[in-house]
Protein backbone atom coordinates (compact mmCIF):
# COMPACT_ATOMS: atom_id res chain seq x y z
CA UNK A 1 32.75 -27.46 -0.39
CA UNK A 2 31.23 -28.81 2.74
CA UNK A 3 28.07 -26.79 4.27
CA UNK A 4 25.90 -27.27 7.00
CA UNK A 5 22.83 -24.88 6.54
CA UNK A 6 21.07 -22.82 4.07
CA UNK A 7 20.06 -19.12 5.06
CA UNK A 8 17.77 -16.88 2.99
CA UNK A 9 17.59 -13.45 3.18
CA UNK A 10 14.92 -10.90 2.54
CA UNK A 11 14.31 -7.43 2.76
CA UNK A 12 11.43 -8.30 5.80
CA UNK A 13 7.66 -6.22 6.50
CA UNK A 14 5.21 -5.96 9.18
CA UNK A 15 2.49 -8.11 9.57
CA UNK A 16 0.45 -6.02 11.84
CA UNK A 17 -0.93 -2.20 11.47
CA UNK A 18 0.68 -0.92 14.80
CA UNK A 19 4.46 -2.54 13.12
CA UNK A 20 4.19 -0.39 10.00
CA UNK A 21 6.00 2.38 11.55
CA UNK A 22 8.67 0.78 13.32
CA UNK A 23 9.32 -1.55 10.36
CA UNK A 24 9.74 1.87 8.17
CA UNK A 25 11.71 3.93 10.88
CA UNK A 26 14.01 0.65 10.91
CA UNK A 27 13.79 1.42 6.96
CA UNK A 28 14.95 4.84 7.87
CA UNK A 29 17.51 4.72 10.90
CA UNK A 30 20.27 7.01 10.14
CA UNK A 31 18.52 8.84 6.73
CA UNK A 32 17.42 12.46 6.62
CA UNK A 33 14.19 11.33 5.15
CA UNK A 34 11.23 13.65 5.91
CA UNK A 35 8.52 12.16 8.16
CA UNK A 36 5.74 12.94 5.92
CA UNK A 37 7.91 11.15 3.41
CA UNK A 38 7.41 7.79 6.22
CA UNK A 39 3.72 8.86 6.93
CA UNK A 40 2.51 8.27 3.17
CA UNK A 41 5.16 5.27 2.39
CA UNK A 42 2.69 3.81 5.73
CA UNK A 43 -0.59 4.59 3.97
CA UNK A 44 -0.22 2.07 1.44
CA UNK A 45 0.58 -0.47 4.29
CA UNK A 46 -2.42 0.66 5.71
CA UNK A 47 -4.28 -0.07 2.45
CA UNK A 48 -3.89 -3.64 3.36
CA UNK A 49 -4.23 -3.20 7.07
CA UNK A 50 -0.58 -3.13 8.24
CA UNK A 51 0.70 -6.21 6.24
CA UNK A 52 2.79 -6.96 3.90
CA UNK A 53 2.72 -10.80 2.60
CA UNK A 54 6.91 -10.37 2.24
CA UNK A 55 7.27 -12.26 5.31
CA UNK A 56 4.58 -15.31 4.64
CA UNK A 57 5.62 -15.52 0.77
CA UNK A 58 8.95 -16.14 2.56
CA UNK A 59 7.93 -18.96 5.17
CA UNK A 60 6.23 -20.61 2.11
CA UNK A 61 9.06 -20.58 -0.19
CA UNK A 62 11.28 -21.78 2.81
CA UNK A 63 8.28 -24.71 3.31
CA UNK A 64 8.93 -25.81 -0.22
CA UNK A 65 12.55 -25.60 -0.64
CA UNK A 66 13.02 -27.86 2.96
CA UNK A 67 10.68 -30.28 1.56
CA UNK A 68 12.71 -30.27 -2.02
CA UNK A 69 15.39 -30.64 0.08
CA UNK A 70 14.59 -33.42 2.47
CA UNK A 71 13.39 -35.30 -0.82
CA UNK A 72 16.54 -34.57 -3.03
CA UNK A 73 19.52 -33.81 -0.97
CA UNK A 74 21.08 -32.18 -0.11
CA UNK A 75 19.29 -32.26 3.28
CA UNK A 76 20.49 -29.04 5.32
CA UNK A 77 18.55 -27.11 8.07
CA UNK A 78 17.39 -23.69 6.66
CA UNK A 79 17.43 -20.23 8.45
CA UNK A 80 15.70 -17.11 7.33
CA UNK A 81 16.89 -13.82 7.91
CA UNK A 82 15.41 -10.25 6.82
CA UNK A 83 17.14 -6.78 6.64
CA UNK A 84 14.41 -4.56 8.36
CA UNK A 85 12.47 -6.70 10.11
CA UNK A 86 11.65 -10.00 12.33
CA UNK A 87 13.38 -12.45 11.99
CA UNK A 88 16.50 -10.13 11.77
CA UNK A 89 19.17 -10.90 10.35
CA UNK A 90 21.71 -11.09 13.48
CA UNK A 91 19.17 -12.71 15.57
CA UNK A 92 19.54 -15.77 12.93
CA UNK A 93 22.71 -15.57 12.77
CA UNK A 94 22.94 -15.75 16.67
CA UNK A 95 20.98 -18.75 16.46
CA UNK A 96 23.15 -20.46 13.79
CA UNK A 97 26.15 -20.16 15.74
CA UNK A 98 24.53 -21.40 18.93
CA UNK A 99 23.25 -24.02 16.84
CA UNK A 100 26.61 -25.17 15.64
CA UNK A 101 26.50 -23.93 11.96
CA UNK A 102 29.89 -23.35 10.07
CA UNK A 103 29.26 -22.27 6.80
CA UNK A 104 26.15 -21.91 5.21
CA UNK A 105 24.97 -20.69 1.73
CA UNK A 106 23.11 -17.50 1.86
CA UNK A 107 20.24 -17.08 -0.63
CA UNK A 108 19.24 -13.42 -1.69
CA UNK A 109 15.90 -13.17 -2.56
CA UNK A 110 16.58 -10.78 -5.51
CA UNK A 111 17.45 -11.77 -9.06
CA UNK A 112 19.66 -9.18 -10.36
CA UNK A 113 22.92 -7.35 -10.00
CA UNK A 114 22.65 -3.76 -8.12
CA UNK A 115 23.63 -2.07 -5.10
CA UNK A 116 19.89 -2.79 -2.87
CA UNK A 117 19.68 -5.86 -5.21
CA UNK A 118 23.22 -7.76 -4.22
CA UNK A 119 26.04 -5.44 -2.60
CA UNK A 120 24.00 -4.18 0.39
CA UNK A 121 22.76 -7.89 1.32
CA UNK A 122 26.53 -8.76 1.39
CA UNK A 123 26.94 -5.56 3.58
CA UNK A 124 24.23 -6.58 5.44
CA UNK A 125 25.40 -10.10 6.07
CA UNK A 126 28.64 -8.94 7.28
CA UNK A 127 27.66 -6.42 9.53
CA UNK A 128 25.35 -9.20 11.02
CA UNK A 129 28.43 -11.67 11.37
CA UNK A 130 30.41 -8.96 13.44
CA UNK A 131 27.15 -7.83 15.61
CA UNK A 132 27.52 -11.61 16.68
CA UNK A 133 31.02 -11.63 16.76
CA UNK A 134 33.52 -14.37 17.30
CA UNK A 135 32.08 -18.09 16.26
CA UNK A 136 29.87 -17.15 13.82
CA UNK A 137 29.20 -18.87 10.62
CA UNK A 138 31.15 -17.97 7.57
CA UNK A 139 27.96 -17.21 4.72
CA UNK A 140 28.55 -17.66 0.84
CA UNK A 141 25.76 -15.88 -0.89
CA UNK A 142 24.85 -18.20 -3.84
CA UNK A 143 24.99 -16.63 -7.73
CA UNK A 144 22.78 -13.20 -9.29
CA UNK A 145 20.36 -16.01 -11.23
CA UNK A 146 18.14 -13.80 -13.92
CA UNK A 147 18.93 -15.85 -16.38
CA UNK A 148 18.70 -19.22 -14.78
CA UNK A 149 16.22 -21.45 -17.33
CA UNK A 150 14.22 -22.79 -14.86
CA UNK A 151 13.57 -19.12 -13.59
CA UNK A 152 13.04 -17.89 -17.46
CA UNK A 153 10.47 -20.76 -17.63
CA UNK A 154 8.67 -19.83 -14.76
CA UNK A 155 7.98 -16.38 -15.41
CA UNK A 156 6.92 -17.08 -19.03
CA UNK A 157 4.40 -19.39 -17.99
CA UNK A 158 3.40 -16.52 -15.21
CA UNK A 159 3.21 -14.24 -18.56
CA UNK A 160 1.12 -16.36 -20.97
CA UNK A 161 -0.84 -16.89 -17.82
CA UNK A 162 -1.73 -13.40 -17.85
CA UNK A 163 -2.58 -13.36 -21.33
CA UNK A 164 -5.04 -15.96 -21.21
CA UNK A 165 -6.78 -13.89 -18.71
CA UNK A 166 -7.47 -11.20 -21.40
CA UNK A 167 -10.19 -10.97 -23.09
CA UNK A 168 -10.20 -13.01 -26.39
CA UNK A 169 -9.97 -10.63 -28.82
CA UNK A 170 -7.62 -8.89 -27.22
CA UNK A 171 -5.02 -10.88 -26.82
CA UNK A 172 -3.05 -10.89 -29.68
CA UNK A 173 -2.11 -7.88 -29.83
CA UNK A 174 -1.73 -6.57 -25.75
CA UNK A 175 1.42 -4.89 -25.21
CA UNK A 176 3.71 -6.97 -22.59
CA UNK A 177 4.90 -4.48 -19.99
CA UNK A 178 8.15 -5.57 -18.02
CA UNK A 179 8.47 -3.88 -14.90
CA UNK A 180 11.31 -3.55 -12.07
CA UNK A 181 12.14 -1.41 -9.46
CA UNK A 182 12.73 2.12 -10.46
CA UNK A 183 16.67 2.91 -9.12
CA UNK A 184 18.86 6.06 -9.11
CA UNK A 185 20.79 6.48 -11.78
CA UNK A 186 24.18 6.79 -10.36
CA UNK A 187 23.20 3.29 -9.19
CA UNK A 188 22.05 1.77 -12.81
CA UNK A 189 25.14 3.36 -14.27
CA UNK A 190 27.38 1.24 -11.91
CA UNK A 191 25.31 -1.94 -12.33
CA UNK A 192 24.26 -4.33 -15.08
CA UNK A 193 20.72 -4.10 -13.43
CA UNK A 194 19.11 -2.49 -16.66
CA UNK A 195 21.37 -5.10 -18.59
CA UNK A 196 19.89 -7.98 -17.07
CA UNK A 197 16.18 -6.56 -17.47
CA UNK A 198 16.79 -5.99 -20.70
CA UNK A 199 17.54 -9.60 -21.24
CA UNK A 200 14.87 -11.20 -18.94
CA UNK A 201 12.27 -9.17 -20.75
CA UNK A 202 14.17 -10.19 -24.47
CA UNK A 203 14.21 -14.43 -23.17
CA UNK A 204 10.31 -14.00 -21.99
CA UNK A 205 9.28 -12.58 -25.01
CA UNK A 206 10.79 -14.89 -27.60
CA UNK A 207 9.50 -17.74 -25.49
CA UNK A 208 6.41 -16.68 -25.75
CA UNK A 209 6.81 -15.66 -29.76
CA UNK A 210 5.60 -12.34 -28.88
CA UNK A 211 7.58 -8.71 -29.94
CA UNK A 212 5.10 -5.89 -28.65
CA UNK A 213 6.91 -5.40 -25.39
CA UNK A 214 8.52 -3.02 -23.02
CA UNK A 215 10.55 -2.11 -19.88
CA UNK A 216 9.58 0.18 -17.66
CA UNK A 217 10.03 0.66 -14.05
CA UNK A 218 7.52 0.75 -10.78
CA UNK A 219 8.34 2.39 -7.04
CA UNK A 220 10.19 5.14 -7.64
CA UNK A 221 10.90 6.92 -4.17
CA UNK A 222 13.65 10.58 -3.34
CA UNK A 223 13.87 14.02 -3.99
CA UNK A 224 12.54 15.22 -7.20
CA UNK A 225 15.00 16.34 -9.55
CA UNK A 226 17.23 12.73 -8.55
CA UNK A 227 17.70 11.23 -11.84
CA UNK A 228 15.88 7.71 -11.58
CA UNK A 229 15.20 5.34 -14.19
CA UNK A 230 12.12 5.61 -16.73
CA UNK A 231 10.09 5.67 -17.20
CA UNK A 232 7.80 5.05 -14.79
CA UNK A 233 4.56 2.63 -14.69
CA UNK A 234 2.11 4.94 -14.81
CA UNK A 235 3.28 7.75 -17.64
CA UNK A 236 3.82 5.04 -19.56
CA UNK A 237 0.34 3.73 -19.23
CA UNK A 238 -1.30 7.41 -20.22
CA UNK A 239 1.34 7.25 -22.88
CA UNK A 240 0.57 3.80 -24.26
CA UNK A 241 -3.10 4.79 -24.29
CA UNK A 242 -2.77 7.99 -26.16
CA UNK A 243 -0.45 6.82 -28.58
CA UNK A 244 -2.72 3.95 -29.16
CA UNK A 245 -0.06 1.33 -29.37
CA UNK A 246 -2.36 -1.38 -27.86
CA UNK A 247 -5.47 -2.11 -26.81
CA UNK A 248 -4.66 -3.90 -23.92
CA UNK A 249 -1.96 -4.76 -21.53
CA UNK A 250 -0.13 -7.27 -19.82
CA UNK A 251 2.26 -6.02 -16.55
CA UNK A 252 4.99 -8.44 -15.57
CA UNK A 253 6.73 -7.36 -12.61
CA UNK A 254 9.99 -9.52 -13.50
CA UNK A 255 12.21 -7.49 -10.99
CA UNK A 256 10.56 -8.99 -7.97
CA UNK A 257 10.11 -12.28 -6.52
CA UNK A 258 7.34 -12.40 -4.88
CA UNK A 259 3.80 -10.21 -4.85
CA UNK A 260 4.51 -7.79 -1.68
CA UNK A 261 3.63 -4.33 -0.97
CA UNK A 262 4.86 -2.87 -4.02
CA UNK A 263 3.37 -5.16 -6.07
CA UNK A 264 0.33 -5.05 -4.71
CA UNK A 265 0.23 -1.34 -4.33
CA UNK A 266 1.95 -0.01 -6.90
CA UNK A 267 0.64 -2.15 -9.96
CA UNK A 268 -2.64 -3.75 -8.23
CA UNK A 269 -4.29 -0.85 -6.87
CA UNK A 270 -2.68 2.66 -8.74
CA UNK A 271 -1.82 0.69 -12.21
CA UNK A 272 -5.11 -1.19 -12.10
CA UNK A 273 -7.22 2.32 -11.20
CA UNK A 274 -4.83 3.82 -13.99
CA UNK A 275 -5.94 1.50 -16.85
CA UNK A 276 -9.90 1.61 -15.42
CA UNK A 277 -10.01 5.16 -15.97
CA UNK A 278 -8.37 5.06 -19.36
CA UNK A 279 -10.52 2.06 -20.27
CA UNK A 280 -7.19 0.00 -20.92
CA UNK A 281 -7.28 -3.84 -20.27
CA UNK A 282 -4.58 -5.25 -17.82
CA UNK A 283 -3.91 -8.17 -16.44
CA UNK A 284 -1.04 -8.69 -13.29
CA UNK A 285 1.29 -11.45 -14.21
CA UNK A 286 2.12 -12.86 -11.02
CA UNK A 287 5.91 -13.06 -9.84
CA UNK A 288 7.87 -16.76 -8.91
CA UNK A 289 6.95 -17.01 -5.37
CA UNK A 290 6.97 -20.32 -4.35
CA UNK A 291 6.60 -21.81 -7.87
CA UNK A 292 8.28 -25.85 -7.70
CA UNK A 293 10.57 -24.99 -10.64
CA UNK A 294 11.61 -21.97 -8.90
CA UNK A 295 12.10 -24.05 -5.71
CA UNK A 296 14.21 -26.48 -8.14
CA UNK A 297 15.95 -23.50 -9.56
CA UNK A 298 17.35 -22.82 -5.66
CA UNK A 299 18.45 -26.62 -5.82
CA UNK A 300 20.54 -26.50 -8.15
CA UNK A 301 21.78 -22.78 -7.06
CA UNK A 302 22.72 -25.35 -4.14
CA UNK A 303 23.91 -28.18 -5.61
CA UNK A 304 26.61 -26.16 -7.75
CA UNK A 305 28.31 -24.35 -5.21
CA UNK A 306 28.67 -27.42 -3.56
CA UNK A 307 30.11 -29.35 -6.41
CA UNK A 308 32.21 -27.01 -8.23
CA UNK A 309 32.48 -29.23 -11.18
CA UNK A 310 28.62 -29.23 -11.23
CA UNK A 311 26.97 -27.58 -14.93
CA UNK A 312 26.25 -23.76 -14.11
CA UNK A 313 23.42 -23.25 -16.11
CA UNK A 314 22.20 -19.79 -18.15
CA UNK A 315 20.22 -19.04 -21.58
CA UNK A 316 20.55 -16.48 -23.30
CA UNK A 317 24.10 -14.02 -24.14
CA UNK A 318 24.80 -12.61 -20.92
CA UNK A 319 25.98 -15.87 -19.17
CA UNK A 320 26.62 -17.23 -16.10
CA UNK A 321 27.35 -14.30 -12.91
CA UNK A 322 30.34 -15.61 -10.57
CA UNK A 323 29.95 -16.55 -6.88
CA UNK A 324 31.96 -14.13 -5.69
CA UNK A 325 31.35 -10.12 -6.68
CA UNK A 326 34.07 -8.31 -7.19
CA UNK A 327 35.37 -5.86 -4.23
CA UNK A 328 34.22 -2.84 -6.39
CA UNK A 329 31.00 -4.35 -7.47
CA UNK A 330 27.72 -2.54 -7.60
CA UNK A 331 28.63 0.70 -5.43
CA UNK A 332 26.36 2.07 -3.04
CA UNK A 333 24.58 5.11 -5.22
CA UNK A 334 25.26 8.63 -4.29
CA UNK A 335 21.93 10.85 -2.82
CA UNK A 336 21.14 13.84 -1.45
CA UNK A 337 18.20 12.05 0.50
CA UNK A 338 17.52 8.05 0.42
CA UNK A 339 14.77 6.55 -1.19
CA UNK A 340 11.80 5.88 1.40
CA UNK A 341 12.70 2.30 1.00
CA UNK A 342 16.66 1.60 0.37
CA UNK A 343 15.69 -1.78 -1.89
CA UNK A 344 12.56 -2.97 -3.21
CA UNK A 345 11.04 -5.65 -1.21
CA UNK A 346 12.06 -8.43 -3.03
């Protein structure tokens, strides 16, 4: 198939204090969410005074895919896009068309199957196309890639990286603690999401030779008494701890892509005070970010939707996710109030 550009797309976050708010009310338009719900989603932006490194973990991943790119072919201009905030994803899209741009092969920085994780990008992209209207590019968001080898590789190095950073004699037997963001169930249920976690966190582990493991899940946000998966992070932890089924820990945060606010916030700051106090070890294995076999993961993510006859490659049993989602895909979850975030920042 012939394409002429390569557009990513992200969830987006400010980059200064006095953007928090409009960043989340942008979150927010349209949702019945309580603004004391908004006010403490903001304080952990504050934490970090007002930014989130979403938007610069994005301009370096771009950095080091154009420079794959220009090196290996194939040598296309790429655009960046974000859901909630600048650049915006019909802005870019604007541009592309006044730039000439056809087609182009969207990017979705998420990993995984699920309503925020795949369906609502494709939602988003289209309602972007017909904000811009006539002339604008036709965008072919490239394959779910969990399983991708280069992407298993890359996150078990991250891992053992972790490990290492243990003390000695504790090492051997931490506990390796999978993480992802915490859904609703009536959005698991119509999803492979846990599926796919569940396989991620089974591929790490036996690359690594290592069986004292779990999944749990980080960032849970709605109305208590929504059914959302668990459990979550930080009962876990006291769990772990009481139960005495390690003596130190490892948290892998394999449902992200790169270390933004929730990562930092969620696992660096509450899950790191959480294991101080219970005099629990942890170390933070870091997500793919702008790692160069993740970069030559997106390559070939390129290359085969280009050359239909290319190898699509996958380990593990779950194989290889099609291009195109079926119409009744990953349905948009029913609530009786959204989630202070609709997706995790990816």
């Amino acid at each position: 198939m012939n394409y002429d550009a390569i557009l990513i797309v992200s969830f987006g976050g400010p980059e200064l204090k006095e953007q928090v708010i409009p960043f989340l009310e942008n979150v927010l338009r349209g949702k019945n969410v309580p603004q004391e719900r908004l006010l403490a989603v903001a304080e952990h932006y504050y934490h970090f005074e007002g930014k989130s490194p979403i938007n610069e973990q994005a301009r370096d991943l771009i950095a080091a895919l154009q420079s794959e790119l220009n090196k290996r072919g194939p040598n296309l201009p790429i655009y960046w896009g974000n859901r909630n905030w600048h650049p915006l994803l019909p802005d870019m899209i604007q541009k592309m068309k006044e730039d000439g741009i056809r087609r182009a092969m969207a990017f979705v920085t998420s990993a995984y199957s699920s309503y925020s994780g795949c369906r609502q990008y494709l939602d988003d992209i289209a309602r972007a196309r017909d904000e811009v209207g006539e002339g604008a590019p036709q965008i072919d968001k490239l394959r779910v890639f969990f399983n991708h080898p280069l992407f298993i590789e890359v996150m078990a190095e991250r891992v053992r990286s972790a490990v290492d950073r243990l003390p000695t004699a504790f090492r051997p037997q931490a506990q390796i603690i999978y993480t992802g963001h915490s859904v609703p169930l009536s959005m698991a249920n119509t999803s492979d999401y846990v599926k796919q976690l569940q396989e991620v966190r089974r591929l790490i582990s036996g690359a690594l030779n290592r069986d004292n493991d779990a999944l749990v899940f980080q960032s849970r946000s709605g109305v208590p008494g929504q059914p959302w998966l668990e459990p979550d992070i930080l009962d876990y932890l006291r769990q772990l701890k009481a139960d005495r089924l390690a003596p130190a820990v490892v948290i892998a945060p394999v449902g992200f892509l790169s270390d933004h606010m929730e990562v930092l916030y969620d696992l660096d700051v509450e899950a790191a005070q959480l294991c101080q106090s219970l005099n629990l070890p942890m170390a933070r294995a870091a997500t793919a970010g702008a790692d160069p076999k993740f970069v030559e993961m997106i390559r070939e993510l390129i290359l085969e939707r280009v050359d239909p006859t290319r190898e699509r490659r996958a380990v593990g049993t779950l194989g290889v996710r099609p291009d195109i989602c079926e119409r009744d895909c990953c349905p948009a979850p029913q609530r009786r109030w959204p989630a202070a975030t609709d997706a995790p920042e990816h």
